[in-house]
Protein backbone atom coordinates (compact mmCIF):
# COMPACT_ATOMS: atom_id res chain seq x y z
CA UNK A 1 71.84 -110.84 -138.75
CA UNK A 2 71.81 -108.75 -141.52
CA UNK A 3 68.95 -106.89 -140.80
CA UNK A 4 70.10 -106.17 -137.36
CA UNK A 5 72.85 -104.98 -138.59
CA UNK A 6 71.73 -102.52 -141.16
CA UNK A 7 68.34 -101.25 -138.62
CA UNK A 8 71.25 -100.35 -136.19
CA UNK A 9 73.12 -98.50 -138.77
CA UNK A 10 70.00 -96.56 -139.58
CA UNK A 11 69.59 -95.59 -135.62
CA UNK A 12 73.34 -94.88 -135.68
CA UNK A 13 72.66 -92.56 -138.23
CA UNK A 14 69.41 -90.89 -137.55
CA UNK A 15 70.87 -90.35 -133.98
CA UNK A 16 73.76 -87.87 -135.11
CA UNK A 17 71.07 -85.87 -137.72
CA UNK A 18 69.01 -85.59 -134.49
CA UNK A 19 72.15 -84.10 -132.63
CA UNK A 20 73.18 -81.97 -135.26
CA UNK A 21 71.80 -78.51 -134.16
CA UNK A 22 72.01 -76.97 -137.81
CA UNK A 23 69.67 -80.30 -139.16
CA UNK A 24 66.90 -79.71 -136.81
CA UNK A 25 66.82 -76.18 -137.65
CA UNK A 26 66.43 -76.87 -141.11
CA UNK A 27 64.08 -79.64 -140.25
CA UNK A 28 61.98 -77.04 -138.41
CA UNK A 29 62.63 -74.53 -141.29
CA UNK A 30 60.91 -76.68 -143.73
CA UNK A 31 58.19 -77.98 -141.71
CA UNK A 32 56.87 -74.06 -140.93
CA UNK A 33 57.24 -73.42 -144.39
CA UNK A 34 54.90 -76.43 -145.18
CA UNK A 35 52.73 -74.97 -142.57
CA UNK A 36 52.28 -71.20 -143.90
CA UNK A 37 51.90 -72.38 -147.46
CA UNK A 38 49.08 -74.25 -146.70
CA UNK A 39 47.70 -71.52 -144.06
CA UNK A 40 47.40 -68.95 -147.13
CA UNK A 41 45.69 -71.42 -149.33
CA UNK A 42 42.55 -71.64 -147.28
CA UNK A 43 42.60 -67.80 -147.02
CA UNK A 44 42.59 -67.96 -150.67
CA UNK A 45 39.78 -70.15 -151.21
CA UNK A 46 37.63 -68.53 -148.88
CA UNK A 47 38.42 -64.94 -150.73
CA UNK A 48 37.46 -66.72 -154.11
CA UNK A 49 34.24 -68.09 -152.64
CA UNK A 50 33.24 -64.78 -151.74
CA UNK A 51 33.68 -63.12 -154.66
CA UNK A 52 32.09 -65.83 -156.84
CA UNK A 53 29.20 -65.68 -154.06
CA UNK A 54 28.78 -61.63 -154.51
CA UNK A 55 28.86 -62.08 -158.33
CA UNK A 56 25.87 -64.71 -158.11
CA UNK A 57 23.92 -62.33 -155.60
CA UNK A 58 24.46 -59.62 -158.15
CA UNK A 59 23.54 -61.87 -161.02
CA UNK A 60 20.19 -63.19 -158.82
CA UNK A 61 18.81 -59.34 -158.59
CA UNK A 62 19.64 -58.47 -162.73
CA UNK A 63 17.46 -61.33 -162.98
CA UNK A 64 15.12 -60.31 -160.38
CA UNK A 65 15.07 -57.31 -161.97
CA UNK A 66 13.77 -58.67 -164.91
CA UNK A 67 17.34 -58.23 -167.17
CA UNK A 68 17.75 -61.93 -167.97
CA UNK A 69 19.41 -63.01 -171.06
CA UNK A 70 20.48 -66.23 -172.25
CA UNK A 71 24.56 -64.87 -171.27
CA UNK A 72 23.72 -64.70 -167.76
CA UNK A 73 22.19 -68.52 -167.39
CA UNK A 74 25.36 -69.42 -168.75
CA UNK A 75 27.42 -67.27 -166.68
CA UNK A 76 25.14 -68.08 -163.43
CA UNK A 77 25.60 -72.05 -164.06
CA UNK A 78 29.57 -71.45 -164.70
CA UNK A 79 29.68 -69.49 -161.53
CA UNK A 80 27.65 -71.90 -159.69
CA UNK A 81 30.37 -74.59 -160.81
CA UNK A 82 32.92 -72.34 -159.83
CA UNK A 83 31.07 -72.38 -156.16
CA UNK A 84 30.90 -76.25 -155.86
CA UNK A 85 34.86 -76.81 -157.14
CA UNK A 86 35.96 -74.02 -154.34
CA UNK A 87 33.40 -75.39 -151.64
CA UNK A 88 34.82 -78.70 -152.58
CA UNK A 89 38.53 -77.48 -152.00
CA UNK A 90 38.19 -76.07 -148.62
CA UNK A 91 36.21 -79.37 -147.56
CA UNK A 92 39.13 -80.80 -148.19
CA UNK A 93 41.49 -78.72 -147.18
CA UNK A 94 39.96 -78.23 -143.49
């Protein structure tokens, strides 16, 4: 009996938030705010990804070009990290 009561209560409730023109609107509000945060953090990714991709291409013809130091194998393995953690991100992200 109790539960009824308090589940109807609850209903009662929700129902005048869902009639209430200025809730919804904020409802709505915060949902497409949700929504375009998360739309500009796969851009982001993506951008980073690139850039750590064009700095390993660059890195692959010093070495190519016979410039290869003990600095750039640590610098290619960081950036090669770099490239898993962001691949990773987006995986998860998509």
């Amino acid at each position: 009996m109790q539960k009824d009561w308090l589940e109807d209560l609850v209903v009662g409730e929700t129902m005048k938030l869902i009639q209430d023109d200025a809730v919804i609107d904020k409802i709505v509000q915060l949902v497409m705010d949700v929504q375009n945060r998360e739309n500009t953090t796969i851009p982001l990714l993506e951008k980073q990804l690139r850039e750590v991709n064009k700095k390993l291409d660059n890195l692959m013809k010093a070495i190519e070009d016979d410039l290869y130091t003990r600095t750039m194998k640590e610098r290619l393995e960081a950036l090669e990290i770099q490239k898993d953690e962001l691949t990773a991100k987006l995986q998860t992200k998509s």
